[in-house]
PDB file of N, CA and C in Angstrom:
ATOM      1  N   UNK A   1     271.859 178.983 140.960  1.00  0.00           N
ATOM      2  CA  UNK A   1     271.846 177.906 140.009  1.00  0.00           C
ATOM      3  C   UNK A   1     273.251 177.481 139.642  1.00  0.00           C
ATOM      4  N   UNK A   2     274.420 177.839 140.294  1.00  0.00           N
ATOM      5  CA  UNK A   2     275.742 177.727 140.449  1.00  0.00           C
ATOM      6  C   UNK A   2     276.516 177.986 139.085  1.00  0.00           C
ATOM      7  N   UNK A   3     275.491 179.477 138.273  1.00  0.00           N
ATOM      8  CA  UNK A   3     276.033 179.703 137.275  1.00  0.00           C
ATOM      9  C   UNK A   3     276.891 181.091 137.885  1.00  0.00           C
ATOM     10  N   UNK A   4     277.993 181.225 137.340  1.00  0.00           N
ATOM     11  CA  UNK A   4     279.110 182.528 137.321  1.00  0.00           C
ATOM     12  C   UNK A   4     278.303 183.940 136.872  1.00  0.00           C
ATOM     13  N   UNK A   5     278.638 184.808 137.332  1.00  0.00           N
ATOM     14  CA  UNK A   5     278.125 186.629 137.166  1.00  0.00           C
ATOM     15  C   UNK A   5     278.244 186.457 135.882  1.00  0.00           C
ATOM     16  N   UNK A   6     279.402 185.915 134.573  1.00  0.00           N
ATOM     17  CA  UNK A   6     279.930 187.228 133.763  1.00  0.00           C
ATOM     18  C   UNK A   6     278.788 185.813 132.713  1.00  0.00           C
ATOM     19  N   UNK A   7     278.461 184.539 133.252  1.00  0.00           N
ATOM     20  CA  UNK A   7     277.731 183.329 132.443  1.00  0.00           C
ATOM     21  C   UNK A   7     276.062 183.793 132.694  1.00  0.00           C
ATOM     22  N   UNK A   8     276.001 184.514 133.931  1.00  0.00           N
ATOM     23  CA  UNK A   8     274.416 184.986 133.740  1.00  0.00           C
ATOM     24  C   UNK A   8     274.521 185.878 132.927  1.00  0.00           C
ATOM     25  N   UNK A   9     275.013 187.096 132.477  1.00  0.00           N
ATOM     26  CA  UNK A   9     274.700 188.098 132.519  1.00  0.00           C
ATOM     27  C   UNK A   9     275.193 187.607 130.312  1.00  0.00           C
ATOM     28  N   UNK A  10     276.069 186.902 130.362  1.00  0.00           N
ATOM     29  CA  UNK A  10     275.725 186.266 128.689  1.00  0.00           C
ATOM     30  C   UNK A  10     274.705 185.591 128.307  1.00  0.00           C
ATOM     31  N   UNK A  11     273.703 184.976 128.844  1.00  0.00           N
ATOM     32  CA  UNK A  11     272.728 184.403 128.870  1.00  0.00           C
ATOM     33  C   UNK A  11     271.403 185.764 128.660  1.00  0.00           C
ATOM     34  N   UNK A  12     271.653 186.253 129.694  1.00  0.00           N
ATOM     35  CA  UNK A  12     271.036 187.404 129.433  1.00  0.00           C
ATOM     36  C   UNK A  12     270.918 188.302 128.876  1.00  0.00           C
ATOM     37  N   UNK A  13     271.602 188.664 128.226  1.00  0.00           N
ATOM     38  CA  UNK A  13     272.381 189.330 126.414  1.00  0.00           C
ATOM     39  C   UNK A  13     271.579 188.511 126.034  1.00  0.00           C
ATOM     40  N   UNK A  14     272.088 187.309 125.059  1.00  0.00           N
ATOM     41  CA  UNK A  14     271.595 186.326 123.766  1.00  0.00           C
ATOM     42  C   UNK A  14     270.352 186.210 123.881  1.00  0.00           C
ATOM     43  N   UNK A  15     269.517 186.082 125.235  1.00  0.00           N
ATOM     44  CA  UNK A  15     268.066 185.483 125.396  1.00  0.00           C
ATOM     45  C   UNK A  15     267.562 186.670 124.542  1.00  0.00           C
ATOM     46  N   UNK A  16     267.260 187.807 124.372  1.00  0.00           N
ATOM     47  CA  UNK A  16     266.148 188.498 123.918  1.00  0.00           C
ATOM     48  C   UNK A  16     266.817 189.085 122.539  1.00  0.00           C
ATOM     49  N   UNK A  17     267.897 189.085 122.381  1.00  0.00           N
ATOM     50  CA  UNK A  17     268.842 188.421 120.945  1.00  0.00           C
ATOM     51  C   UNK A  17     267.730 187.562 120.070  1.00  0.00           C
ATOM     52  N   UNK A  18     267.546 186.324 120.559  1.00  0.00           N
ATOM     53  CA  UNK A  18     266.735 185.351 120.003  1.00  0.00           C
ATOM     54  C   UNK A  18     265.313 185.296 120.148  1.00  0.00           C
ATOM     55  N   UNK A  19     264.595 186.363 120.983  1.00  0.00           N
ATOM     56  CA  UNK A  19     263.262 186.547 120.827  1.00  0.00           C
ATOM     57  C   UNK A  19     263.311 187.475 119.865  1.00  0.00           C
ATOM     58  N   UNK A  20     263.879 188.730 119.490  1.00  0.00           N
ATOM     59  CA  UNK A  20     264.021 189.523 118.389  1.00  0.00           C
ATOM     60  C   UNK A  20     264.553 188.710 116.757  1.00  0.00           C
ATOM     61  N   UNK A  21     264.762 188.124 117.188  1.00  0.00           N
ATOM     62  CA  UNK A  21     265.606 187.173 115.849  1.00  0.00           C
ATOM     63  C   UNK A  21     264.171 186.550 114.758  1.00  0.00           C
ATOM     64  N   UNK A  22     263.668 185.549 115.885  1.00  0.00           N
ATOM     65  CA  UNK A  22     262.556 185.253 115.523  1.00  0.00           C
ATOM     66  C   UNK A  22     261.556 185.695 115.369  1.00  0.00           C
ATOM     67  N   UNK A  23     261.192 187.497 116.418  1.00  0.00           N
ATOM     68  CA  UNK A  23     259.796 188.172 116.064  1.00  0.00           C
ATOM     69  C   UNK A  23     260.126 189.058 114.544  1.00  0.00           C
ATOM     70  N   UNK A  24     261.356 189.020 113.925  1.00  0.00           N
ATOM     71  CA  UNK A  24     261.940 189.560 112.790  1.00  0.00           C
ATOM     72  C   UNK A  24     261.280 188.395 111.801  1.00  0.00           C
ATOM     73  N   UNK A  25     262.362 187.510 111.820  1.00  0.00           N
ATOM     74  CA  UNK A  25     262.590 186.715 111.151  1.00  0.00           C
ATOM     75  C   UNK A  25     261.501 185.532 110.445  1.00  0.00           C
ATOM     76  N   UNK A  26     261.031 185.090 111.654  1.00  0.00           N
ATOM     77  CA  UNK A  26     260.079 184.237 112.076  1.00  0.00           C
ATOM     78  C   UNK A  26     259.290 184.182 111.107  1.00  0.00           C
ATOM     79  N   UNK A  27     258.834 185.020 110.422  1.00  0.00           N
ATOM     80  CA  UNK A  27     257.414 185.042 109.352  1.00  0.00           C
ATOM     81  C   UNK A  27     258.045 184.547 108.596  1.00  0.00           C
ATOM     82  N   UNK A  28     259.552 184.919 108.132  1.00  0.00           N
ATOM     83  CA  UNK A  28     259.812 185.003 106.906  1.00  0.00           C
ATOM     84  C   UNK A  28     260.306 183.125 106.723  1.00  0.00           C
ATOM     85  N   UNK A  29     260.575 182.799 107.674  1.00  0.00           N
ATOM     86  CA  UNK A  29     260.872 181.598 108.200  1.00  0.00           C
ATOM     87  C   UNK A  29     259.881 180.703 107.390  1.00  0.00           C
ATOM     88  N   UNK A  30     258.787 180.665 108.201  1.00  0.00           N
ATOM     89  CA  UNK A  30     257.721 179.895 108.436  1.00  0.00           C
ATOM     90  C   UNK A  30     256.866 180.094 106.739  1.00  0.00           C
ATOM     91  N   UNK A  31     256.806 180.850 106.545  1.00  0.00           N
ATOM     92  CA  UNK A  31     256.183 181.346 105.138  1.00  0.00           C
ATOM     93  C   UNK A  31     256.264 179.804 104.361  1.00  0.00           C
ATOM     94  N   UNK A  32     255.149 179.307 103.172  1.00  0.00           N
ATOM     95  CA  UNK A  32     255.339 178.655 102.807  1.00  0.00           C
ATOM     96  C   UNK A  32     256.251 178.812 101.549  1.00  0.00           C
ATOM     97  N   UNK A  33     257.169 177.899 101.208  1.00  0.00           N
ATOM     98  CA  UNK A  33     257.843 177.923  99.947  1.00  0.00           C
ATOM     99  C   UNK A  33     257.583 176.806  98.573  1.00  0.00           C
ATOM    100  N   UNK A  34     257.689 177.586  97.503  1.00  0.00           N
ATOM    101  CA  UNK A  34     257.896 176.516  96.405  1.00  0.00           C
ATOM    102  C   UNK A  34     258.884 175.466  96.001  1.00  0.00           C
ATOM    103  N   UNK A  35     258.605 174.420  96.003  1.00  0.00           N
ATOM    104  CA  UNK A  35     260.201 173.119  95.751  1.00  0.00           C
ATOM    105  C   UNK A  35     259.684 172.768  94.195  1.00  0.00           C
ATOM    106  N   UNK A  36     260.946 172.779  93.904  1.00  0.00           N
ATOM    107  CA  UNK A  36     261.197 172.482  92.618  1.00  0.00           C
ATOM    108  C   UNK A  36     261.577 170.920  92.661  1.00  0.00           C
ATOM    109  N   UNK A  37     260.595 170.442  91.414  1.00  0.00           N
ATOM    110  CA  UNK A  37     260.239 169.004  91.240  1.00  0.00           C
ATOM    111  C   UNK A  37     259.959 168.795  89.906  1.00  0.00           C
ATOM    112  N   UNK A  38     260.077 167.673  89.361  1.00  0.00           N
ATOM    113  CA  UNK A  38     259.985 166.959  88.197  1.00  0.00           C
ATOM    114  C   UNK A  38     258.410 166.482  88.047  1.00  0.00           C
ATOM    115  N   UNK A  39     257.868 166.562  89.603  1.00  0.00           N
ATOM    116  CA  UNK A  39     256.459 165.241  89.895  1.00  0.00           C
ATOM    117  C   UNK A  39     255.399 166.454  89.480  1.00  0.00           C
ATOM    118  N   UNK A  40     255.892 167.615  89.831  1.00  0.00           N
ATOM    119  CA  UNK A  40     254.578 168.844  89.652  1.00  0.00           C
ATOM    120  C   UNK A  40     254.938 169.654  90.817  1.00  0.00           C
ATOM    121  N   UNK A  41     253.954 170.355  90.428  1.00  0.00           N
ATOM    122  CA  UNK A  41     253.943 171.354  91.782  1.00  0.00           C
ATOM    123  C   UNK A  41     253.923 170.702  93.588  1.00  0.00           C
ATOM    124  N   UNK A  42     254.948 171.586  93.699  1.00  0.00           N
ATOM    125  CA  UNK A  42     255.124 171.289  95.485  1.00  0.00           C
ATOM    126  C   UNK A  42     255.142 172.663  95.811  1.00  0.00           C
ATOM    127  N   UNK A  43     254.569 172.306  97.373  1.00  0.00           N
ATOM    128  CA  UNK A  43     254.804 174.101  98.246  1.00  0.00           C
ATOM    129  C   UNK A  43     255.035 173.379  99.532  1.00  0.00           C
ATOM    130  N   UNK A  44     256.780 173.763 100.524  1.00  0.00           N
ATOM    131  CA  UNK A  44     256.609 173.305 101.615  1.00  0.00           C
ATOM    132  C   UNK A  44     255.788 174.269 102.522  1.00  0.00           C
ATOM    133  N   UNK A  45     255.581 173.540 103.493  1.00  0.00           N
ATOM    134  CA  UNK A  45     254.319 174.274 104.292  1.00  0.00           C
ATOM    135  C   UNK A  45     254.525 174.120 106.065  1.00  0.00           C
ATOM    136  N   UNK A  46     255.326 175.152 106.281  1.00  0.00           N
ATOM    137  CA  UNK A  46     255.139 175.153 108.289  1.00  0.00           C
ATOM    138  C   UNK A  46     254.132 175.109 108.841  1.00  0.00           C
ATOM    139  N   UNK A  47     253.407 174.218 109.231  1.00  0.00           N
ATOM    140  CA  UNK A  47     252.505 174.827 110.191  1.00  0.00           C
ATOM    141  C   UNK A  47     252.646 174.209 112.185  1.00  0.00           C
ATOM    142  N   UNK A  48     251.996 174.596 112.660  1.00  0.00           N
ATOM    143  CA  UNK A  48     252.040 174.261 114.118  1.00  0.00           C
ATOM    144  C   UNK A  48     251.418 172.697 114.086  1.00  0.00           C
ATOM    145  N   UNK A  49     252.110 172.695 115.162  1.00  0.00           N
ATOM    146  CA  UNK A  49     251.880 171.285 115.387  1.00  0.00           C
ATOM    147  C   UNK A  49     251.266 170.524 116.663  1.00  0.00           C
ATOM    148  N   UNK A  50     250.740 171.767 117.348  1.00  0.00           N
ATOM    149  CA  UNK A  50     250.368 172.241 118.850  1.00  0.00           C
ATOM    150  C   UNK A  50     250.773 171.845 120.046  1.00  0.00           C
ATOM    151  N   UNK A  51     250.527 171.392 121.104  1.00  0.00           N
ATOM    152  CA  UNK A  51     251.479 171.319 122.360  1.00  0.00           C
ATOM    153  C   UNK A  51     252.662 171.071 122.580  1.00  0.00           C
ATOM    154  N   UNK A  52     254.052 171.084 122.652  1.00  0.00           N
ATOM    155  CA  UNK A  52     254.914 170.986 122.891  1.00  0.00           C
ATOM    156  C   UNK A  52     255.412 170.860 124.445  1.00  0.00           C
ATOM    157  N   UNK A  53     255.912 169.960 124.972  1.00  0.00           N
ATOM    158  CA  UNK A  53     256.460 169.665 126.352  1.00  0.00           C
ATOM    159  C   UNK A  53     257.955 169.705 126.127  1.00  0.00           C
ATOM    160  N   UNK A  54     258.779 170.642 126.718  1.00  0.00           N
ATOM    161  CA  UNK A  54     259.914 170.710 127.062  1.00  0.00           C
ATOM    162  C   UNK A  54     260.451 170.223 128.447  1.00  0.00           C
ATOM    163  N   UNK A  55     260.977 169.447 128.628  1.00  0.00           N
ATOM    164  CA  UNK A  55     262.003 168.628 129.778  1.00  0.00           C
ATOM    165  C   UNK A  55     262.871 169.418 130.221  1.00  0.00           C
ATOM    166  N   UNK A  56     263.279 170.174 131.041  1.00  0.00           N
ATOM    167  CA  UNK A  56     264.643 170.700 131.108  1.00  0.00           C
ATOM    168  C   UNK A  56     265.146 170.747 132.596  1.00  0.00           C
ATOM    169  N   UNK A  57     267.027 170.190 132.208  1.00  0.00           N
ATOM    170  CA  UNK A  57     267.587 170.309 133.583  1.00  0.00           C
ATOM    171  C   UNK A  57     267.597 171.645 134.304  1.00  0.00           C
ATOM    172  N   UNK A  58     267.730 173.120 133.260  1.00  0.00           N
ATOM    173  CA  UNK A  58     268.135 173.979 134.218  1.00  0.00           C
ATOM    174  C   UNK A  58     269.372 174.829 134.457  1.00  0.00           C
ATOM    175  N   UNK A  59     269.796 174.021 134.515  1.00  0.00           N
ATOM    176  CA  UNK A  59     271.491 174.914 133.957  1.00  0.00           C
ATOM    177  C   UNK A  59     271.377 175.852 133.452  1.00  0.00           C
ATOM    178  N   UNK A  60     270.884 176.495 132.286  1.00  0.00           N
ATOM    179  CA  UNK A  60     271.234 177.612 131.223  1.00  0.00           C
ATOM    180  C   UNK A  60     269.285 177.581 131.406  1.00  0.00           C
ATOM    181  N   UNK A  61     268.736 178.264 132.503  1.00  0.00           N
ATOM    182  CA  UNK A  61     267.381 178.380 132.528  1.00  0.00           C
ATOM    183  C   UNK A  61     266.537 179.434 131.766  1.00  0.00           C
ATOM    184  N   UNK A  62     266.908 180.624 131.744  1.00  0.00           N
ATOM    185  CA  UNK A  62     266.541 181.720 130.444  1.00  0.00           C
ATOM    186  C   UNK A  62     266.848 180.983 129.234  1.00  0.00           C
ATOM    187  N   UNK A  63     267.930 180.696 128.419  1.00  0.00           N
ATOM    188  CA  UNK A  63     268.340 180.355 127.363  1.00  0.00           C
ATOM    189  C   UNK A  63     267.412 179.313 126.742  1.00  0.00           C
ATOM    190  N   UNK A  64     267.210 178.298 127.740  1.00  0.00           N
ATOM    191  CA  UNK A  64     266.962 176.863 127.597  1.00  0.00           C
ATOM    192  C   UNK A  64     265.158 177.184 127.237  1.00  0.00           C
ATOM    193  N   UNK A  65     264.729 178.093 127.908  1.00  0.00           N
ATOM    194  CA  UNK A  65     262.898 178.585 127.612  1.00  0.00           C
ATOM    195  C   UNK A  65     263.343 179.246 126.495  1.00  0.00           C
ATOM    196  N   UNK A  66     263.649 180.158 125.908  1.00  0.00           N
ATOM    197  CA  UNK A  66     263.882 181.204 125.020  1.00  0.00           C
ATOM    198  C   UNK A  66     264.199 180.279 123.628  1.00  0.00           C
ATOM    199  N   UNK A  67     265.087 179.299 123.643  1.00  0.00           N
ATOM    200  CA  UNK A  67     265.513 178.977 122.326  1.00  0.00           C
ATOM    201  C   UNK A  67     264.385 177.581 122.024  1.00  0.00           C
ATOM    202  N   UNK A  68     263.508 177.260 123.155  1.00  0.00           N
ATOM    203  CA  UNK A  68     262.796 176.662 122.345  1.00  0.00           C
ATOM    204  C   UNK A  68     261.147 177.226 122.260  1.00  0.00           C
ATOM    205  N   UNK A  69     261.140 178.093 123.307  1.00  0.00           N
ATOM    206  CA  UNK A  69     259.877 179.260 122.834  1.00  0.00           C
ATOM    207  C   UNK A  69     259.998 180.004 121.920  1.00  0.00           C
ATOM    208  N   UNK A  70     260.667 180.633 121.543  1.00  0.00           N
ATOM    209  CA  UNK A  70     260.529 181.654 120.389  1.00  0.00           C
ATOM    210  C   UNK A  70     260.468 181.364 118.982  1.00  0.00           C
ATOM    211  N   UNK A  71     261.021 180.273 118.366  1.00  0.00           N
ATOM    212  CA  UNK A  71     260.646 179.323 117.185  1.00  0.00           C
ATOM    213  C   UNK A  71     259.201 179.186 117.104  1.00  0.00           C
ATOM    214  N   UNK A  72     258.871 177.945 118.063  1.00  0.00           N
ATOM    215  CA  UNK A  72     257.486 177.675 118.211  1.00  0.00           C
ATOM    216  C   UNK A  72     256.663 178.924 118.364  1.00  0.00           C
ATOM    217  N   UNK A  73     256.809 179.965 118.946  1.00  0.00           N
ATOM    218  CA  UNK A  73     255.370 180.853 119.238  1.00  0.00           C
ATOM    219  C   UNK A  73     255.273 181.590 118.115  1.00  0.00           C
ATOM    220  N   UNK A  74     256.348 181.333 117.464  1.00  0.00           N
ATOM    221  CA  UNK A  74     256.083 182.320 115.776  1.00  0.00           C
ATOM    222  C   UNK A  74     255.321 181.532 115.010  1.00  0.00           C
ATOM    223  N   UNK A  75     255.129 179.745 115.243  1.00  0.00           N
ATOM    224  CA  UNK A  75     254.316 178.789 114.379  1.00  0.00           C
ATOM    225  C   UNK A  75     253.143 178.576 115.074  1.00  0.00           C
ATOM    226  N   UNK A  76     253.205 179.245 116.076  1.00  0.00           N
ATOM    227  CA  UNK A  76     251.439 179.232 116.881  1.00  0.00           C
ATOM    228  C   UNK A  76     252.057 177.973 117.760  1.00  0.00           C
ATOM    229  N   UNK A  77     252.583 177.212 118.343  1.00  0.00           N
ATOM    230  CA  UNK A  77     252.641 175.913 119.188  1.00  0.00           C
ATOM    231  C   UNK A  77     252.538 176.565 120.304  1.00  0.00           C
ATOM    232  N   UNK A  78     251.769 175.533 121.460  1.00  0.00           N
ATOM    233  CA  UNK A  78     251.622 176.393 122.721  1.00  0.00           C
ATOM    234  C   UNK A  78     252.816 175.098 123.414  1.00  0.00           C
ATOM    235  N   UNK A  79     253.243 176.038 124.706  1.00  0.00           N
ATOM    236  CA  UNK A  79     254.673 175.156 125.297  1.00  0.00           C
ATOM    237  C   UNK A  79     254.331 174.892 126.303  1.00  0.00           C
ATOM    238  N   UNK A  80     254.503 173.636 127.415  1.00  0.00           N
ATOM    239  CA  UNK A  80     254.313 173.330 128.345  1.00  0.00           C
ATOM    240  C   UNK A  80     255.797 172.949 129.143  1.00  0.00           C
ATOM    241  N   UNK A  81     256.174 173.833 130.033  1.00  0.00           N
ATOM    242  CA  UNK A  81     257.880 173.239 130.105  1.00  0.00           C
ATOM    243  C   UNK A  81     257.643 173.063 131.623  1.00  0.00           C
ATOM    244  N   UNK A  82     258.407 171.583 131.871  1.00  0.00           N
ATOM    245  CA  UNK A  82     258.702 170.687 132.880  1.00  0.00           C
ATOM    246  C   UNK A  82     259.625 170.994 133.872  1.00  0.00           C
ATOM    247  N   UNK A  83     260.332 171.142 134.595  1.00  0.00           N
ATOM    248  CA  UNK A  83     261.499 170.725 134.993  1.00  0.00           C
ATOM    249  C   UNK A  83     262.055 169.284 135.300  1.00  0.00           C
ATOM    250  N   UNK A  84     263.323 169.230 134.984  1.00  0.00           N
ATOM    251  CA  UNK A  84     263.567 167.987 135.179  1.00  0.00           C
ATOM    252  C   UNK A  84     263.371 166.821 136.235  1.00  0.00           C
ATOM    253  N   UNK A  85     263.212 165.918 136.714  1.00  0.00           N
ATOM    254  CA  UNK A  85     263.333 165.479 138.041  1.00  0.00           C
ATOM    255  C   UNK A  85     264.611 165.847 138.884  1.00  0.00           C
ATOM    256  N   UNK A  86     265.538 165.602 138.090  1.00  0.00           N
ATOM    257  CA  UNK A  86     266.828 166.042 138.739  1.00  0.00           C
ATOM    258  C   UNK A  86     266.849 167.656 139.473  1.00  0.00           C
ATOM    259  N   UNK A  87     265.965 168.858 138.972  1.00  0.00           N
ATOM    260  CA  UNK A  87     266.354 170.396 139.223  1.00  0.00           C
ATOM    261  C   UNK A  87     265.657 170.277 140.858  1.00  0.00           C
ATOM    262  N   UNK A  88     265.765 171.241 141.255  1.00  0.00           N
ATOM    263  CA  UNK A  88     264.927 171.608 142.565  1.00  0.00           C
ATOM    264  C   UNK A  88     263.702 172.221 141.813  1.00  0.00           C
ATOM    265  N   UNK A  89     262.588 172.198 142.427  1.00  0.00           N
ATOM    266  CA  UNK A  89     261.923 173.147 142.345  1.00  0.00           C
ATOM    267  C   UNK A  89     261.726 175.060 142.103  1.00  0.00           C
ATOM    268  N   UNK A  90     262.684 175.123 142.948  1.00  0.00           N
ATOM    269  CA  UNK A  90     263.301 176.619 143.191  1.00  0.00           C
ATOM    270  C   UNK A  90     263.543 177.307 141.828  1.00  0.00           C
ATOM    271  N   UNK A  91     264.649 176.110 141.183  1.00  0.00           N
ATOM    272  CA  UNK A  91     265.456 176.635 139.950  1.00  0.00           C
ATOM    273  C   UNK A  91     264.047 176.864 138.878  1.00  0.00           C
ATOM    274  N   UNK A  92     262.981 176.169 139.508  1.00  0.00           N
ATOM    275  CA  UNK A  92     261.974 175.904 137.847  1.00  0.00           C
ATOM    276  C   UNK A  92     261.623 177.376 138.127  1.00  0.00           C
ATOM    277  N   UNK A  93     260.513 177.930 139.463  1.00  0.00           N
ATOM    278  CA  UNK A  93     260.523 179.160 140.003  1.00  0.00           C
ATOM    279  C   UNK A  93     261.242 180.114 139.477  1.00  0.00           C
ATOM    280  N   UNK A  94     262.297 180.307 139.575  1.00  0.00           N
ATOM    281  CA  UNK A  94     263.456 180.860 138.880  1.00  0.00           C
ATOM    282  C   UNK A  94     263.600 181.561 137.528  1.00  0.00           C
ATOM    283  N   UNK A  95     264.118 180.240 137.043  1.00  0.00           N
ATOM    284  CA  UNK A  95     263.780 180.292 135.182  1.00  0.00           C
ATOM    285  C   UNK A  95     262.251 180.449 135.036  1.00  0.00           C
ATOM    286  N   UNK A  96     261.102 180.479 135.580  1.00  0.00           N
ATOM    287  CA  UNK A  96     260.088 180.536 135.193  1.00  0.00           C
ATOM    288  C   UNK A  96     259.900 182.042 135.070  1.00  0.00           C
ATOM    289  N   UNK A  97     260.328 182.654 136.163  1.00  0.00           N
ATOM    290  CA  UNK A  97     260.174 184.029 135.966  1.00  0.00           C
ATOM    291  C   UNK A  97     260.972 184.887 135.449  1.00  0.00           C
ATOM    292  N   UNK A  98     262.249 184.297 135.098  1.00  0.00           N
ATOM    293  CA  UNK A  98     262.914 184.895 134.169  1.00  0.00           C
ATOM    294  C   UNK A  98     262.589 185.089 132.698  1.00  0.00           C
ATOM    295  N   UNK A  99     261.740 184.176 132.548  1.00  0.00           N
ATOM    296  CA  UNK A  99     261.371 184.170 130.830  1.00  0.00           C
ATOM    297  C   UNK A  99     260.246 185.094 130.749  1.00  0.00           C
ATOM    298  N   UNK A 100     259.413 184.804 132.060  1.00  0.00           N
ATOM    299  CA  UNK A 100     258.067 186.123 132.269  1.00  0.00           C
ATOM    300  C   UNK A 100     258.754 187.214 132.175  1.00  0.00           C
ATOM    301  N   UNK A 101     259.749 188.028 132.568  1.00  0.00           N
ATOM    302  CA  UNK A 101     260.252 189.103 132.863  1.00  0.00           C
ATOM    303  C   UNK A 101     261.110 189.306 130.884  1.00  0.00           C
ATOM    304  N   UNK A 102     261.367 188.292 130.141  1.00  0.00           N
ATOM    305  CA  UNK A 102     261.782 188.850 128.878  1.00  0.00           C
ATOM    306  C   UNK A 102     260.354 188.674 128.382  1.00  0.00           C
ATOM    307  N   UNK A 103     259.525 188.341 127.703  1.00  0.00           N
ATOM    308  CA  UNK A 103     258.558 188.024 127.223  1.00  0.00           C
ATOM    309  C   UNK A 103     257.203 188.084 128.486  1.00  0.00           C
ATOM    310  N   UNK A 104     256.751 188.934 128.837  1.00  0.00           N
ATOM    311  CA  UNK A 104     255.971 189.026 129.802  1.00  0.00           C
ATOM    312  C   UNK A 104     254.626 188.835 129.447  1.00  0.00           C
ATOM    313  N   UNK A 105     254.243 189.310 128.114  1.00  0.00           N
ATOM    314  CA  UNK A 105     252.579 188.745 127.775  1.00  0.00           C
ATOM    315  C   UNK A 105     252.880 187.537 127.156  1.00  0.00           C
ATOM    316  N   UNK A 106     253.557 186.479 127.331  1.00  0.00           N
ATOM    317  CA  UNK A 106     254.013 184.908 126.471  1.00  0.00           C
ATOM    318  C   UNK A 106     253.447 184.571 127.393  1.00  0.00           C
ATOM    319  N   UNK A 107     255.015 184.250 128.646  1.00  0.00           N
ATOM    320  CA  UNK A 107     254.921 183.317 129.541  1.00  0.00           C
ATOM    321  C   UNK A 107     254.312 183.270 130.691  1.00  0.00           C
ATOM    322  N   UNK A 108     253.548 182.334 130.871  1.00  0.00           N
ATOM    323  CA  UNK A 108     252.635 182.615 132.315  1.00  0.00           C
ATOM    324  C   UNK A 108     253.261 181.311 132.951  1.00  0.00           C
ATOM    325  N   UNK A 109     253.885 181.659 134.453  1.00  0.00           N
ATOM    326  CA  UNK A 109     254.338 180.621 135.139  1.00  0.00           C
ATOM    327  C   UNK A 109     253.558 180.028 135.895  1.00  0.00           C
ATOM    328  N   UNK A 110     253.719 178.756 136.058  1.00  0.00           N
ATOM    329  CA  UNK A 110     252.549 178.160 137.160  1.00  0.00           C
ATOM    330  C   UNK A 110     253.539 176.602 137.664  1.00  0.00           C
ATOM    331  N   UNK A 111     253.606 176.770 138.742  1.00  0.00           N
ATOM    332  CA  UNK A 111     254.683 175.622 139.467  1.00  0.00           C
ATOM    333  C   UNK A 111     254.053 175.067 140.484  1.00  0.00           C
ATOM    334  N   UNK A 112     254.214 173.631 140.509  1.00  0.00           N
ATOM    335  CA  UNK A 112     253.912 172.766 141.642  1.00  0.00           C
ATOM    336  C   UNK A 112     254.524 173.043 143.240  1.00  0.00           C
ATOM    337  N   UNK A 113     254.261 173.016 143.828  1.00  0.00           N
ATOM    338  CA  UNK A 113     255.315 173.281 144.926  1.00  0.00           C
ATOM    339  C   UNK A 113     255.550 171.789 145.581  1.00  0.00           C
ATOM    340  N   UNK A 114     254.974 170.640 144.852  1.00  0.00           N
ATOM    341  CA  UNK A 114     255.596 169.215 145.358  1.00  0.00           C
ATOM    342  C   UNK A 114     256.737 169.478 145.262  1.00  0.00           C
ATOM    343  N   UNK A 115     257.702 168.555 146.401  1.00  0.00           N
ATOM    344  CA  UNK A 115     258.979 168.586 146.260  1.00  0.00           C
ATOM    345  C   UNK A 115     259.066 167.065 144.809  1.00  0.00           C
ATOM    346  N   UNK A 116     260.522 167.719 144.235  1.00  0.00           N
ATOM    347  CA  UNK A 116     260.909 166.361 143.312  1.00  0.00           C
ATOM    348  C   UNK A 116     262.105 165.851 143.754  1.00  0.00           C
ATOM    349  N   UNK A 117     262.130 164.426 143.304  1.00  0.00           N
ATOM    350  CA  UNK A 117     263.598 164.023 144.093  1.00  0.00           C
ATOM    351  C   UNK A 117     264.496 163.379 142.675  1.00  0.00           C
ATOM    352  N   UNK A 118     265.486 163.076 143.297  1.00  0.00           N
ATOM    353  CA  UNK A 118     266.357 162.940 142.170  1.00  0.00           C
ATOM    354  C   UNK A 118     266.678 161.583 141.998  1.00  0.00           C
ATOM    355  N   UNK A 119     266.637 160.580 140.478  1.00  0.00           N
ATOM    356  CA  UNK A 119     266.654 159.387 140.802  1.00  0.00           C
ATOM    357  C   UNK A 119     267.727 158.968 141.289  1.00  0.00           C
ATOM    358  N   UNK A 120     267.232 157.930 142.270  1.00  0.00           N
ATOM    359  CA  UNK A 120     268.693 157.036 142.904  1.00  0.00           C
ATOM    360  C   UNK A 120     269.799 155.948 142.258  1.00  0.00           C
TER     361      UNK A 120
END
């Protein structure tokens, strides 16, 4: 994916950095809170918002699944991630199973094997 040894292997650090961040955090996140108002009672309120489609070039392919899966799967959203037109196929392959391999009961990969081309 014409990323450098010492740029995978930081990617690969931070990624499960940020699945721990959020399987910590995440509740405490999402929890509803009280806002203080003049009008009356308010409570903000997270909830899911369900399917989510992520676009992605690829470049930073662990990172790029990880920082927008792990938010969402703490609010219940289920993710549907694309690759870009621009990536190869290969790279989606790739990052697909890289995110299976941090999060292995999450992500289930499933890839087209159409070729995609890149716009002209």
């Amino acid at each position: 994916m014409g990323k450098l040894i010492g740029e995978s292997a930081q990617e690969a650090d931070i990624s499960p950095e940020i699945v721990r961040y959020y399987g910590v955090e995440g509740p405490r996140i999402a929890a509803a809170r009280p806002l203080v108002t003049d009008a009356g009672d308010a409570v903000l309120v997270n909830e899911r918002i369900g399917t989510l489609l992520g676009i992605e070039p690829w470049n930073y392919p662990l990172y790029q699944v990880i920082r927008l899966a792990a938010p969402n799967l703490v609010l219940g959203n289920t993710i549907l991630l694309k690759h870009a037109s621009s990536a190869r196929s290969r790279r989606w392959r790739a990052s697909s199973s890289s995110a299976t391999r941090v999060c292995p009961s999450v992500f289930t990969p499933s890839c087209s094997l159409r070729p995609t081309t890149s716009p002209t």
